[in-house]
N, C-alpha and C. Protein backbone atom coordinates (compact mmCIF):
# COMPACT_ATOMS: atom_id res chain seq x y z
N UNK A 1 91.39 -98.45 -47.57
CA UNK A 1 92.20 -97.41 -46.92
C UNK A 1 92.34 -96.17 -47.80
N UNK A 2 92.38 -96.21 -49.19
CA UNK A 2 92.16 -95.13 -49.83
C UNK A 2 93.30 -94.62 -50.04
N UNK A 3 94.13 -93.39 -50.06
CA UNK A 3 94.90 -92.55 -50.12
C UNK A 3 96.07 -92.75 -48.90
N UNK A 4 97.37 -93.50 -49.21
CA UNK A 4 98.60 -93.66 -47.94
C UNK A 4 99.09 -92.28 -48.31
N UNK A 5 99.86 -92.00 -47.39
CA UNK A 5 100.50 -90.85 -46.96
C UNK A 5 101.43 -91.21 -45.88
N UNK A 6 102.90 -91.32 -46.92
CA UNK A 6 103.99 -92.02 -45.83
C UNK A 6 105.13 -90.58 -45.65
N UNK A 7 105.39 -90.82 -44.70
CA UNK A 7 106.21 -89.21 -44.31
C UNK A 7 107.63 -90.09 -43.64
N UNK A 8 108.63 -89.59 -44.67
CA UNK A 8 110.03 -90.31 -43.91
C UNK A 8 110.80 -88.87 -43.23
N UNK A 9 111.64 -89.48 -41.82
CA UNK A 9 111.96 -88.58 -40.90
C UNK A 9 113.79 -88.53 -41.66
N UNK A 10 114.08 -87.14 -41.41
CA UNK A 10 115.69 -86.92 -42.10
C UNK A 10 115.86 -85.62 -41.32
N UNK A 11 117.38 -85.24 -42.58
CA UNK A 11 117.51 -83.83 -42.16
C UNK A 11 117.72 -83.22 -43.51
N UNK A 12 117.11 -82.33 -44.13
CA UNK A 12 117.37 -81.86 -45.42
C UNK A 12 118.90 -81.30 -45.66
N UNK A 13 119.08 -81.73 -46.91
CA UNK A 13 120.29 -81.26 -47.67
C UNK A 13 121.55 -81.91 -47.81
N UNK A 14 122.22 -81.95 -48.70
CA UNK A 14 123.33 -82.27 -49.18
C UNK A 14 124.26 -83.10 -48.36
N UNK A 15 124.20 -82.51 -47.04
CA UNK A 15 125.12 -82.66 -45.95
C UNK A 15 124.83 -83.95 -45.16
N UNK A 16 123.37 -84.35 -45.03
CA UNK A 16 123.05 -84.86 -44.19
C UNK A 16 122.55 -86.04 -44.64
N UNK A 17 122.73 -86.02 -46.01
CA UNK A 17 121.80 -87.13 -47.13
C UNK A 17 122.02 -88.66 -47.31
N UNK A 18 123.76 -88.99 -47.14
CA UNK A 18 123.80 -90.72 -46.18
C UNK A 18 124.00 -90.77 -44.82
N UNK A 19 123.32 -89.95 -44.47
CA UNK A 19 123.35 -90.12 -42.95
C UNK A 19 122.62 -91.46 -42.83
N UNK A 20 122.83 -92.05 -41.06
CA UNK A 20 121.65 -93.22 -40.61
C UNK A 20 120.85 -92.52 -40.23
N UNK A 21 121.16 -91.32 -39.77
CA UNK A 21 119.37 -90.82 -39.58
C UNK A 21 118.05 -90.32 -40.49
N UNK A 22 118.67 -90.44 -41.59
CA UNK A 22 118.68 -90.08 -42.68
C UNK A 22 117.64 -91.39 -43.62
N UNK A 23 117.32 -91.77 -42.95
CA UNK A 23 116.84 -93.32 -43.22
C UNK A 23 115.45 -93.40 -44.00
N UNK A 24 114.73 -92.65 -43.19
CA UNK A 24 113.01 -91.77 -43.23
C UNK A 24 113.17 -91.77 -45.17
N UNK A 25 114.35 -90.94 -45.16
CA UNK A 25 114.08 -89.93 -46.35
C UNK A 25 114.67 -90.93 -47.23
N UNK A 26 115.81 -91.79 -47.39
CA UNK A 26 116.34 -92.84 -48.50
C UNK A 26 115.38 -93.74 -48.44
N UNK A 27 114.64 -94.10 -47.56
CA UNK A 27 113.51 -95.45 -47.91
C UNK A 27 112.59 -94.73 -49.17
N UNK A 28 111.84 -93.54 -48.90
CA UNK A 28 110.77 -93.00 -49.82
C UNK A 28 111.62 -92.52 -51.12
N UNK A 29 112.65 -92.28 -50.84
CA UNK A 29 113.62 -91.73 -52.35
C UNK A 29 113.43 -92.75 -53.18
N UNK A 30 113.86 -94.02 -52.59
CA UNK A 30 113.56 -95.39 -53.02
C UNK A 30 112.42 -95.55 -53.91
N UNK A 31 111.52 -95.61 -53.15
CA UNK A 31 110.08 -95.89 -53.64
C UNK A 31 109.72 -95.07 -54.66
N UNK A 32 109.94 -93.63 -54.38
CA UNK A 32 109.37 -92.95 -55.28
C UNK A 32 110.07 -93.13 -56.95
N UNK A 33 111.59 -93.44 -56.56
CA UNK A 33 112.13 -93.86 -57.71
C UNK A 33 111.44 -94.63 -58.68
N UNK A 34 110.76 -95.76 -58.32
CA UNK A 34 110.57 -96.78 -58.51
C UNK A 34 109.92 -96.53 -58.94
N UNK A 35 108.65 -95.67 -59.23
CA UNK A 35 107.46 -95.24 -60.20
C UNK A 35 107.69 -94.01 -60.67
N UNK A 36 109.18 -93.63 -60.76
CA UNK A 36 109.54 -92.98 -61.72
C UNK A 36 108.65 -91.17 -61.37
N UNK A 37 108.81 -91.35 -59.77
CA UNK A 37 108.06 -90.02 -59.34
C UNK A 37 109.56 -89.17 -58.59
N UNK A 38 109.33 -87.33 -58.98
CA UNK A 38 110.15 -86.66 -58.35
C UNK A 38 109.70 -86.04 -57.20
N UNK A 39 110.68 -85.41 -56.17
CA UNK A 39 110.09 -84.99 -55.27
C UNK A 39 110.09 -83.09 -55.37
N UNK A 40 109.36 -82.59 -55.21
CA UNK A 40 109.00 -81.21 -55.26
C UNK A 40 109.18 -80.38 -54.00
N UNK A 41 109.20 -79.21 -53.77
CA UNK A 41 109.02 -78.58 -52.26
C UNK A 41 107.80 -77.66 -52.54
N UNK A 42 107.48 -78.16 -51.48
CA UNK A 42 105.53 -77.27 -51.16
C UNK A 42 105.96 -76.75 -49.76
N UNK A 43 105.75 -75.28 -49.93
CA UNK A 43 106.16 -74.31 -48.59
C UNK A 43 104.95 -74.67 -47.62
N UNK A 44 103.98 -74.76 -48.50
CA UNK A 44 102.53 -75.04 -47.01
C UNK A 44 102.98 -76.35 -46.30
N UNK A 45 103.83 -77.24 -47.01
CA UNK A 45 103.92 -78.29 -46.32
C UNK A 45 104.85 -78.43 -45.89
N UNK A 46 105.78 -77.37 -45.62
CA UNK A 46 107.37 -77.47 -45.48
C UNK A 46 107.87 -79.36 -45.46
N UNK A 47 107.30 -79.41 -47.18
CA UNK A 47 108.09 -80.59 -46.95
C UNK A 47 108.16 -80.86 -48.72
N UNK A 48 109.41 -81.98 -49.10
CA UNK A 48 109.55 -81.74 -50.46
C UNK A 48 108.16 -83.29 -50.62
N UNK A 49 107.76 -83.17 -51.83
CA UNK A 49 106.66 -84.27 -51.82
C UNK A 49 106.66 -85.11 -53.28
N UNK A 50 106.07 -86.01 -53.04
CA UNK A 50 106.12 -86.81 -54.28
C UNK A 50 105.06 -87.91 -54.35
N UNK A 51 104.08 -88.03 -55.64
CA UNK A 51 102.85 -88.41 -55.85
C UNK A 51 102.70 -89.45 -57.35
N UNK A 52 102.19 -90.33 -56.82
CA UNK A 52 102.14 -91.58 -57.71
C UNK A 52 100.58 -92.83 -57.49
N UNK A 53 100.10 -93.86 -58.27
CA UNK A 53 99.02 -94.35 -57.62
C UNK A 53 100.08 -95.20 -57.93
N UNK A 54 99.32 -96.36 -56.73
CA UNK A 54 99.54 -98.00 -57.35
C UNK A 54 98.44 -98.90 -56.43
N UNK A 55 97.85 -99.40 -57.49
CA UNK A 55 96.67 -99.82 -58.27
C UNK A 55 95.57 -99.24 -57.98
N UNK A 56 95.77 -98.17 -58.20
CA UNK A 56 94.65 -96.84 -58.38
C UNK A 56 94.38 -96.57 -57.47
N UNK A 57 95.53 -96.13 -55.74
CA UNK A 57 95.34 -95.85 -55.16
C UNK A 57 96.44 -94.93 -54.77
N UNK A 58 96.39 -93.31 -54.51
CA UNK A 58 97.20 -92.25 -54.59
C UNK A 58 98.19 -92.46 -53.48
N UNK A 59 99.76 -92.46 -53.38
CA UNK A 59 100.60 -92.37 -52.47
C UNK A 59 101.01 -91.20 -52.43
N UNK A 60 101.28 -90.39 -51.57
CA UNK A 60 101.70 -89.33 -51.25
C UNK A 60 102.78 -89.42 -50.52
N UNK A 61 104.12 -89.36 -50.80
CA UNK A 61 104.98 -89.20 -49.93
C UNK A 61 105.65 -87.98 -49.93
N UNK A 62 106.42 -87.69 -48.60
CA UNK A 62 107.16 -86.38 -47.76
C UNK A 62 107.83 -86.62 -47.09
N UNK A 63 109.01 -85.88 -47.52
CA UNK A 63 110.56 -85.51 -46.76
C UNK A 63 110.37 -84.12 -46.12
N UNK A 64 110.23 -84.01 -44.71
CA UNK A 64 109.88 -82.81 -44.54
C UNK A 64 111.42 -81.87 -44.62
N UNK A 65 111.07 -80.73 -44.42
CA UNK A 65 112.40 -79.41 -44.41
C UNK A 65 112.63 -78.50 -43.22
N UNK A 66 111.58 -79.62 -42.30
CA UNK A 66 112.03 -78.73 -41.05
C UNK A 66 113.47 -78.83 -40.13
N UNK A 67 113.70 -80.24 -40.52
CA UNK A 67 115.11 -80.56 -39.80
C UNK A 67 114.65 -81.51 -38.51
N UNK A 68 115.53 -82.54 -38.34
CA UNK A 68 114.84 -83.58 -37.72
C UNK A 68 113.76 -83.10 -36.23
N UNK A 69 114.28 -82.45 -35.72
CA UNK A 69 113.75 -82.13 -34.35
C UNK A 69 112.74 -81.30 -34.39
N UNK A 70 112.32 -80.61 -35.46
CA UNK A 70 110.90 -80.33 -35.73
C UNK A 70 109.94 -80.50 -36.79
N UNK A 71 110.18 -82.36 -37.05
CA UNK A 71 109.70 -83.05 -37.87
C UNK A 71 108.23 -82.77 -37.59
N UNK A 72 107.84 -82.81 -36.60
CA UNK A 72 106.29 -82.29 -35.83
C UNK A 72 105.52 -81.23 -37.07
N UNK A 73 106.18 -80.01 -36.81
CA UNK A 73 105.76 -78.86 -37.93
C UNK A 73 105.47 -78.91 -39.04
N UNK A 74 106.15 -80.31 -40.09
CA UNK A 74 106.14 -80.49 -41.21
C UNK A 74 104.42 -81.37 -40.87
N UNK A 75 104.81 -82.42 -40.05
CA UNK A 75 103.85 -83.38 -40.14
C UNK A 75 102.36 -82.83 -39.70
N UNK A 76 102.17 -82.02 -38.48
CA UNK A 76 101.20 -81.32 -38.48
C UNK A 76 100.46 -80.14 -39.60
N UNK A 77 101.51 -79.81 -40.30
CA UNK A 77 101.01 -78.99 -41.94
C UNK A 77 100.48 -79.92 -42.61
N UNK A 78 101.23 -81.14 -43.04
CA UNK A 78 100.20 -81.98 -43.83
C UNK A 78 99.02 -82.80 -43.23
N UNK A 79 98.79 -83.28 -42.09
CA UNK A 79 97.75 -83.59 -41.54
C UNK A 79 96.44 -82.57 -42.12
N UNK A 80 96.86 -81.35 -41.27
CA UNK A 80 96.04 -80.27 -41.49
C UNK A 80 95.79 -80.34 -42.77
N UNK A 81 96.48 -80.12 -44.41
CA UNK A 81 96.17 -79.62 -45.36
C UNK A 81 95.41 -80.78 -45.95
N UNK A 82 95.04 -81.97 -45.71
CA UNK A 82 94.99 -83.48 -46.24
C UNK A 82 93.18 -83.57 -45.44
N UNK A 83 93.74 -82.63 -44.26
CA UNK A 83 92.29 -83.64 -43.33
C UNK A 83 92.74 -85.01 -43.45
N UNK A 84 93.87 -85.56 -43.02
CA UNK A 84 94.04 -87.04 -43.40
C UNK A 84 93.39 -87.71 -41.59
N UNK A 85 92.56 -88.32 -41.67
CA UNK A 85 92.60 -89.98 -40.73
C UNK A 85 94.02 -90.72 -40.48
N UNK A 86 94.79 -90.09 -39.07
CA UNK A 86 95.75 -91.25 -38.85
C UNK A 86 96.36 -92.14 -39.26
N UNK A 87 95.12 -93.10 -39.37
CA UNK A 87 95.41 -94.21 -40.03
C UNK A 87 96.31 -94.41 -41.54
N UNK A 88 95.68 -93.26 -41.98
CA UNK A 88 96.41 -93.53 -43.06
C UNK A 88 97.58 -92.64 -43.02
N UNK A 89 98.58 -92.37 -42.40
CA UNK A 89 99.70 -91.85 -42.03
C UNK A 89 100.76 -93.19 -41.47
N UNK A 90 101.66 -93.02 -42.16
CA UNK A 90 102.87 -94.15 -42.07
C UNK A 90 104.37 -93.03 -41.88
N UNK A 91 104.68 -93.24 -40.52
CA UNK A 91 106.41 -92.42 -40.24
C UNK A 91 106.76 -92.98 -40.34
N UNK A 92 108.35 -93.14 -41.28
CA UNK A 92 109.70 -94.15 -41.83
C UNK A 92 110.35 -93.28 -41.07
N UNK A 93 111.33 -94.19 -39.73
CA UNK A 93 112.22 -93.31 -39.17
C UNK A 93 113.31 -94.27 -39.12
N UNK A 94 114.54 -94.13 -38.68
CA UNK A 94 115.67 -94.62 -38.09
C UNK A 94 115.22 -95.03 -36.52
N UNK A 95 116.35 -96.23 -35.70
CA UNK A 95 115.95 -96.20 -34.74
C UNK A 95 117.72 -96.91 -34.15
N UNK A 96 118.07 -96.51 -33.22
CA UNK A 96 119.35 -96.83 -32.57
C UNK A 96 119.03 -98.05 -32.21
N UNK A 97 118.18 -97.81 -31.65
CA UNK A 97 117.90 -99.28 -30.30
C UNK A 97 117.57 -100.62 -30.79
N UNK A 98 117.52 -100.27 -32.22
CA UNK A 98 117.24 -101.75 -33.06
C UNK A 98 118.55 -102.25 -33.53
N UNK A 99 118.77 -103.30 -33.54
CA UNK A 99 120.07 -103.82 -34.22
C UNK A 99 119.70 -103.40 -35.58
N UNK A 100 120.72 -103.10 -36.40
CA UNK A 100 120.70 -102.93 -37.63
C UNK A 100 120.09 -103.95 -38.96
N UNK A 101 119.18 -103.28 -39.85
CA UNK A 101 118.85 -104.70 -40.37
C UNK A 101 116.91 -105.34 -39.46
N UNK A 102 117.20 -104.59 -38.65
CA UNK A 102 115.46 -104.96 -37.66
C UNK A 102 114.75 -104.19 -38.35
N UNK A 103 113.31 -104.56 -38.04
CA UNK A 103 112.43 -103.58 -38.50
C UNK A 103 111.07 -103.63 -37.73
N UNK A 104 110.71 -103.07 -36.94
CA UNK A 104 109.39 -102.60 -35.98
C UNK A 104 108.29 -101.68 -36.51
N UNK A 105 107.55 -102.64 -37.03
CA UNK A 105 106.05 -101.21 -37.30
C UNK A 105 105.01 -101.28 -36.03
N UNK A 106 104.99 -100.15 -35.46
CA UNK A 106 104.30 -99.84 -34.24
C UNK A 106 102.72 -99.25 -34.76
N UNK A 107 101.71 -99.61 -34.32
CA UNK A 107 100.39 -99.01 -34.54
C UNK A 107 100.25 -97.03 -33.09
N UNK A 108 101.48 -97.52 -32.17
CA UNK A 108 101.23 -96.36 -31.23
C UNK A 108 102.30 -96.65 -30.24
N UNK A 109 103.14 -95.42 -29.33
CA UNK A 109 103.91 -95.64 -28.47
C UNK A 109 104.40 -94.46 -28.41
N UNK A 110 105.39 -94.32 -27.57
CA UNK A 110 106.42 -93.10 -27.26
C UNK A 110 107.52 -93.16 -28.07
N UNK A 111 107.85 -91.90 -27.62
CA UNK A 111 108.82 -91.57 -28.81
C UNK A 111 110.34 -92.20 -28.67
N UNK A 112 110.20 -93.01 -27.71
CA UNK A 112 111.89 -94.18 -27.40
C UNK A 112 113.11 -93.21 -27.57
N UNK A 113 112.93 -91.48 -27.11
CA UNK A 113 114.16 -90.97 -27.11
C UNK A 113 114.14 -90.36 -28.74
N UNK A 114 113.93 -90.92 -29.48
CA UNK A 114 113.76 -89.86 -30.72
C UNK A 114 113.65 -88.77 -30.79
N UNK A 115 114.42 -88.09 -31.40
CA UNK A 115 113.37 -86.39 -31.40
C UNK A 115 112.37 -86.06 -32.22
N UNK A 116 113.13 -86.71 -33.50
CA UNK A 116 112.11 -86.34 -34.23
C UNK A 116 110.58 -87.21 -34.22
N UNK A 117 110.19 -88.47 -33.50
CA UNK A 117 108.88 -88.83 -33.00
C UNK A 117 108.20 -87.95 -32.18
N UNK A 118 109.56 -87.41 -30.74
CA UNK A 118 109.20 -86.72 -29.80
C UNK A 118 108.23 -85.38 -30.07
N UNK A 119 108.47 -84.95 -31.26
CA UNK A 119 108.37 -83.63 -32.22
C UNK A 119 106.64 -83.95 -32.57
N UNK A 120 106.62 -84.99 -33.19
CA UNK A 120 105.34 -85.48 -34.02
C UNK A 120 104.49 -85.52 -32.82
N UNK A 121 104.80 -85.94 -31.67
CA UNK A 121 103.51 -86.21 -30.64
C UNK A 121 103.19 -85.43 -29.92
N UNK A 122 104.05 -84.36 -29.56
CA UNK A 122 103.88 -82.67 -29.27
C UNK A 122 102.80 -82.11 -30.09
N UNK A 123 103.25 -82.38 -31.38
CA UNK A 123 102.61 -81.34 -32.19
C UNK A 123 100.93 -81.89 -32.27
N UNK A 124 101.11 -83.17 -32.89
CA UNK A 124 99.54 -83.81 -33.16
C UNK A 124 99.42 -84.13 -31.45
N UNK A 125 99.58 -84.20 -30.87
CA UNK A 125 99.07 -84.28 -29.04
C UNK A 125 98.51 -85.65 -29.17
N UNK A 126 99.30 -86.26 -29.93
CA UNK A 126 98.69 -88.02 -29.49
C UNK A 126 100.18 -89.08 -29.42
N UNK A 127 99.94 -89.98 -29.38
CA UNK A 127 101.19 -91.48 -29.57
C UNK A 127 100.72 -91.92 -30.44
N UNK A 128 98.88 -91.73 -30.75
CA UNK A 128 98.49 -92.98 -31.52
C UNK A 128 98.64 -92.56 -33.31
N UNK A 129 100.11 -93.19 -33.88
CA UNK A 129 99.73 -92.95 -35.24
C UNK A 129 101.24 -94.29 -35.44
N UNK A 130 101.14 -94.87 -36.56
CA UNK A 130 101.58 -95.60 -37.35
C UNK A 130 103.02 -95.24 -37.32
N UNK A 131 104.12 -95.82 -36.96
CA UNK A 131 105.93 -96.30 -37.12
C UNK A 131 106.22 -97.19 -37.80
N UNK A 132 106.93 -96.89 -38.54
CA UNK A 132 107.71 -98.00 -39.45
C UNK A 132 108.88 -97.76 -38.71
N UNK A 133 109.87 -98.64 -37.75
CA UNK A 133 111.16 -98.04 -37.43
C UNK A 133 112.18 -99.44 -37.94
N UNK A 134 113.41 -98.36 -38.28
CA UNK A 134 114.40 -99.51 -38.93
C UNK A 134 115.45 -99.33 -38.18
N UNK A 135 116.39 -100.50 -38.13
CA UNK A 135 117.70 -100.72 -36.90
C UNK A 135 118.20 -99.69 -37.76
N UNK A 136 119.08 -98.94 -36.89
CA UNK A 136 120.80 -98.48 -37.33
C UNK A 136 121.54 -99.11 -36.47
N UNK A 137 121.45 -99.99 -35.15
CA UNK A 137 122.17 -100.35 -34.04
C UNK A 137 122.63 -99.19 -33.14
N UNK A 138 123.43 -99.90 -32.38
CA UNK A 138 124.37 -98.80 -31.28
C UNK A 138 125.70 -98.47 -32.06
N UNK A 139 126.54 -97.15 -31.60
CA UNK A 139 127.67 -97.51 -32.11
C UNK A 139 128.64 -98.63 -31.61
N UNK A 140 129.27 -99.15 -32.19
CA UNK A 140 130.58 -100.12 -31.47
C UNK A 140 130.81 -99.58 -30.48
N UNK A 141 131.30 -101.12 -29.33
CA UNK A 141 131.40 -100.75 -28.11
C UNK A 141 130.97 -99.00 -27.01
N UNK A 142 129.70 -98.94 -27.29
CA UNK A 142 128.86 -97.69 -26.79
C UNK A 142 127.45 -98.36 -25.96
N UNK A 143 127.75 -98.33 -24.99
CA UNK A 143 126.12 -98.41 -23.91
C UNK A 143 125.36 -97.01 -23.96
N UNK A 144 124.27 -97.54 -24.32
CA UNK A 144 123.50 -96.02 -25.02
C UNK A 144 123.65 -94.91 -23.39
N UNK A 145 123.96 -94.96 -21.93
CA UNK A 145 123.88 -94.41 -21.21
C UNK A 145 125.50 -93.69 -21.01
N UNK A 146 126.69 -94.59 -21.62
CA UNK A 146 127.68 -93.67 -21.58
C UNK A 146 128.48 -92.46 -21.72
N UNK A 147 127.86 -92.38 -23.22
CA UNK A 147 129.02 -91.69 -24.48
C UNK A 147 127.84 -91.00 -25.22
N UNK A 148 127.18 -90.06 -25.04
CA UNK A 148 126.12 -89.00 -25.99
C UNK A 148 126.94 -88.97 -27.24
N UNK A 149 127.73 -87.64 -26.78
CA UNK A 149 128.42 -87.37 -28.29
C UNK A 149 128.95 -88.58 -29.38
N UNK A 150 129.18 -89.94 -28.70
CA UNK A 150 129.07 -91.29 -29.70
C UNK A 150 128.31 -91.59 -30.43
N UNK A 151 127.02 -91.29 -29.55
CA UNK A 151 125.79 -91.44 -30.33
C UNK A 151 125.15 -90.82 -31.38
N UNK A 152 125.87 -89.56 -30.89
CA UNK A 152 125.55 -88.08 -31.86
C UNK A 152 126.01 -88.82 -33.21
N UNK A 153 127.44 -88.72 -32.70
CA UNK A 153 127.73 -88.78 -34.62
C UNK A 153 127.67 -89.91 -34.93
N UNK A 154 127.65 -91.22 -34.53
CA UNK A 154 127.06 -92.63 -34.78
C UNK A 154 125.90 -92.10 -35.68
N UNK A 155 124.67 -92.00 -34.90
CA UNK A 155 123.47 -91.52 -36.00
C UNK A 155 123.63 -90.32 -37.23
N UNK A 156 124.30 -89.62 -37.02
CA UNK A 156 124.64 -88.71 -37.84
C UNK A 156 125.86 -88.84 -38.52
N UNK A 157 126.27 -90.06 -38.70
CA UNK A 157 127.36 -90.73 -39.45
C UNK A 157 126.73 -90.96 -40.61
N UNK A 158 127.63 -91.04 -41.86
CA UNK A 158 127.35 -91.66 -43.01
C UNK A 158 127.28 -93.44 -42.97
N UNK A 159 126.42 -94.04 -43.63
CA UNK A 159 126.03 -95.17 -44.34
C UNK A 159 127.05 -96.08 -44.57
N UNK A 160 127.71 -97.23 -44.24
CA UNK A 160 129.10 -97.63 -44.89
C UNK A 160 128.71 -98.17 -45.91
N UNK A 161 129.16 -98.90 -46.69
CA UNK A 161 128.68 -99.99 -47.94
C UNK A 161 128.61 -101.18 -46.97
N UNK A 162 129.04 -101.59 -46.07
CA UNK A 162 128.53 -103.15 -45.53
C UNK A 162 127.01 -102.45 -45.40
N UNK A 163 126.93 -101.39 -44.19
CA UNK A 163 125.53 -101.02 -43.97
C UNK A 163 124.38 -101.11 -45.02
N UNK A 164 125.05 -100.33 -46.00
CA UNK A 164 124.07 -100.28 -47.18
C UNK A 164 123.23 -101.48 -47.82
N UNK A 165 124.58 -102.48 -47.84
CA UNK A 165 124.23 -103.66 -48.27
C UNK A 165 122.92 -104.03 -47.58
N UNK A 166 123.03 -104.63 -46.11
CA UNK A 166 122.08 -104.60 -45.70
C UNK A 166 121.01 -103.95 -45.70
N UNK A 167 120.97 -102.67 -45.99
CA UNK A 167 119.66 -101.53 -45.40
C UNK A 167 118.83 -101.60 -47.21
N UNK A 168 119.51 -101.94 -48.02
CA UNK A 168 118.93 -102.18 -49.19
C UNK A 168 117.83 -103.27 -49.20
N UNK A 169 118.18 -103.90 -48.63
CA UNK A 169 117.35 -105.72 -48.48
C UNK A 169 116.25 -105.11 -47.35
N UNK A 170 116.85 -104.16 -46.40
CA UNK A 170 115.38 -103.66 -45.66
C UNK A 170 114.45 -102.83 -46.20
N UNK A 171 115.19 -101.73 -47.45
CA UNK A 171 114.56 -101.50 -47.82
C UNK A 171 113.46 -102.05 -48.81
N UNK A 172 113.60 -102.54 -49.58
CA UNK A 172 112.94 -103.46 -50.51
C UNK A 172 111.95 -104.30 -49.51
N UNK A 173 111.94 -104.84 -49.10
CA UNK A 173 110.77 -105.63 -47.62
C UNK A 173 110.03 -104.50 -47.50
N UNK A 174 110.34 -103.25 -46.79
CA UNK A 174 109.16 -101.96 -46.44
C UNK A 174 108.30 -101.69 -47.60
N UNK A 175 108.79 -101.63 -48.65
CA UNK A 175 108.48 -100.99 -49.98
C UNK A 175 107.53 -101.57 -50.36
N UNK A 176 108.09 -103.21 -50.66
CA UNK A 176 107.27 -104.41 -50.74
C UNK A 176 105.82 -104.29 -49.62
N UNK A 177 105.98 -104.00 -48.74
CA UNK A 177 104.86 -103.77 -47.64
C UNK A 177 103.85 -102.61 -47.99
N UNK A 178 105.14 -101.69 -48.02
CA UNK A 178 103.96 -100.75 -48.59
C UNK A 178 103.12 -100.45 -49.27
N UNK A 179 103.65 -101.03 -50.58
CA UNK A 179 102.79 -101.26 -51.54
C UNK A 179 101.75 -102.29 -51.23
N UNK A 180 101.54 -102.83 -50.69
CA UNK A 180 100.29 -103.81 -50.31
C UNK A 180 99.44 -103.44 -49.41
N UNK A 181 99.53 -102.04 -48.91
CA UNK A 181 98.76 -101.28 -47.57
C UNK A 181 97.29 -101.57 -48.38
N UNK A 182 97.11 -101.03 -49.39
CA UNK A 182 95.03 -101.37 -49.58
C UNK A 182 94.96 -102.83 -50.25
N UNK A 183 95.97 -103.71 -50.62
CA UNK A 183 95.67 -105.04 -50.70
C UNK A 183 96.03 -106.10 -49.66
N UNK A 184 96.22 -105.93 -48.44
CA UNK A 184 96.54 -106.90 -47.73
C UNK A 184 96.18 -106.70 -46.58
N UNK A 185 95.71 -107.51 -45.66
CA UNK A 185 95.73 -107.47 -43.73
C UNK A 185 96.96 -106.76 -43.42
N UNK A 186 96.60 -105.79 -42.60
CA UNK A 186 97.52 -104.80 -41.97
C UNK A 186 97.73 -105.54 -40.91
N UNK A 187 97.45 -106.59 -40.11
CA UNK A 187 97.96 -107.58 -39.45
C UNK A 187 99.11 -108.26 -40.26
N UNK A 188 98.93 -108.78 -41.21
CA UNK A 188 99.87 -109.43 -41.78
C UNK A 188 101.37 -109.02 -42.28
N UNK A 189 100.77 -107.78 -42.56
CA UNK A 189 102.09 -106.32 -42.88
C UNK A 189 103.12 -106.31 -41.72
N UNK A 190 102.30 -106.00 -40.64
CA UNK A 190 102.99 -106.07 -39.53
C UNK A 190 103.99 -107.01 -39.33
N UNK A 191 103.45 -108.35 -38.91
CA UNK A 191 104.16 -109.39 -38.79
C UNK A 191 105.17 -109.38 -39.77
N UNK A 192 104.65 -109.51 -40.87
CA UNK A 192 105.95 -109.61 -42.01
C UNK A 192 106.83 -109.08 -41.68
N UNK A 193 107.12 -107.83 -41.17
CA UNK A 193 107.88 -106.36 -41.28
C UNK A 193 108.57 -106.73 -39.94
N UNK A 194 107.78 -106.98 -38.72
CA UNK A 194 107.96 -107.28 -37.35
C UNK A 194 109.12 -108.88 -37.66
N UNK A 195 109.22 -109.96 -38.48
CA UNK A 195 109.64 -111.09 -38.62
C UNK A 195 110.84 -110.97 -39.47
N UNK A 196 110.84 -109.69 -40.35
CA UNK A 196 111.75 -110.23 -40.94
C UNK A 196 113.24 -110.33 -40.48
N UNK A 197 114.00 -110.93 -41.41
CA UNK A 197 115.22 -111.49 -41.13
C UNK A 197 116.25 -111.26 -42.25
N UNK A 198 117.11 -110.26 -42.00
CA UNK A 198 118.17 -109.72 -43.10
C UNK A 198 118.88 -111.02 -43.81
N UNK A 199 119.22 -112.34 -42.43
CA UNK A 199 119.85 -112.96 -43.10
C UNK A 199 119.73 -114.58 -44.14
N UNK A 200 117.79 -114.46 -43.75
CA UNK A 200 117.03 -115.31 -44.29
C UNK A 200 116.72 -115.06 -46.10
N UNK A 201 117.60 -113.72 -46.62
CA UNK A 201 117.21 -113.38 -48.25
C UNK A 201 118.50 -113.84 -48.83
C-alpha cells in the first residue's frame, strides 16, 4: 500500500478541541504523539499536517482548517497535491448513530447525515473512499428525529472523563490498526475494528 494518508474530521481551534465531534482530530493527535511527530499548517492544504514512517512506510496525517462542513475543500487539496489512489486515504470521523465506544470502518457509503462526509463526496464526486467511524451515541433521552438543537450541542459538547475513559481504549484499537495498514489483511483490520468491544479490554 505504500504511503497512508489518514485525514481526521474536526473543527479547528481552541474552542472546539474536546468536542465529540472533534474526534477525527484527537485520534491522529494521538498517533502522531506517539512518534513524537508535530503538526504544522500548509495553506495549499488548508490543513495542519504531520509526517512520520513506521516500518519504512510514510504516514501522513491531516487536521484540516476548513471547519467541519467544508471538510471536502481540505480533503480535495490534498488528494490533488498527493495524486493519492483512494485507497490509500483513511477519514477518522465521529458518528452519533453509533453507540459510544463502536467502531465501523466502511470501504464506501453515504454520508449517514454527516456534514462533514456529506462535504468529502461533493467535492471528490464519489462514496467510494475509506471511514473509520467512532460512536459518540445519541444524546440522553433524544430520538435523533425530535430535538436538532440536542443534537447540535450533544455533538458539539465537550468529552466527559467517563467518555474519555472509554474513547481512549477506542482509541488505541484504531491506532493499533492503523499501524498495521501495509502489514496486515485489510479484511482483517476491518473485522477487528468492526468487532471490537470496549468492554472485552
Amino acid at each position: 500500500m505504500n504511503d497512508i494518508y489518514l485525514i481526521g474530521l474536526g473543527n479547528p481551534g481552541q474552542k472546539y478541541s474536546k468536542n465529540r465531534h472533534n474526534i477525527g482530530f484527537l485520534l491522529l493527535e494521538n498517533l502522531s504523539k506517539k512518534y513524537n511527530s508535530n503538526f504544522s499548517f500548509k495553506d495549499k492544504l488548508k490543513s495542519s499536517c504531520s509526517e512520520f514512517k513506521i516500518n519504512d512506510y510514510t504516514y501522513r496525517l491531516f487536521l484540516p482548517n476548513t471547519f467541519m462542513n467544508n471538510s471536502g475543500d481540505a480533503v480535495r487539496a490534498i488528494v490533488d497535491w498527493y495524486k493519492i489512489n483512494l485507497d490509500n486515504v483513511f477519514i477518522i470521523v465521529d458518528d452519533k448513530d453509533l453507540p459510544l465506544g463502536k467502531i465501523r470502518f466502511r470501504k464506501k457509503g453515504s454520508s449517514g447525515g454527516h456534514n462533514g462526509l456529506k462535504s468529502i463526496i461533493e467535492k471528490l464526486q464519489t462514496q467510494n473512499f475509506n471511514r473509520i467511524r467512532i460512536g459518540i451515541g445519541l444524546p440522553p433521552q433524544s430520538s435523533k428525529r425530535t430535538n436538532n438543537s440536542n443534537t447540535i450541542s450533544h455533538v458539539l459538547g465537550n468529552i466527559s472523563l467517563e467518555e474519555k475513559q472509554i474513547l481512549d481504549k477506542v482509541y488505541k484499537k484504531v491506532v493499533e490498526c492503523l499501524e498495521q495498514l501495509n502489514t496486515k489483511k485489510e479484511e482483517l483490520i476491518i473485522n477487528e475494528l468492526n468487532s471490537f468491544d470496549k468492554d472485552q479490554i
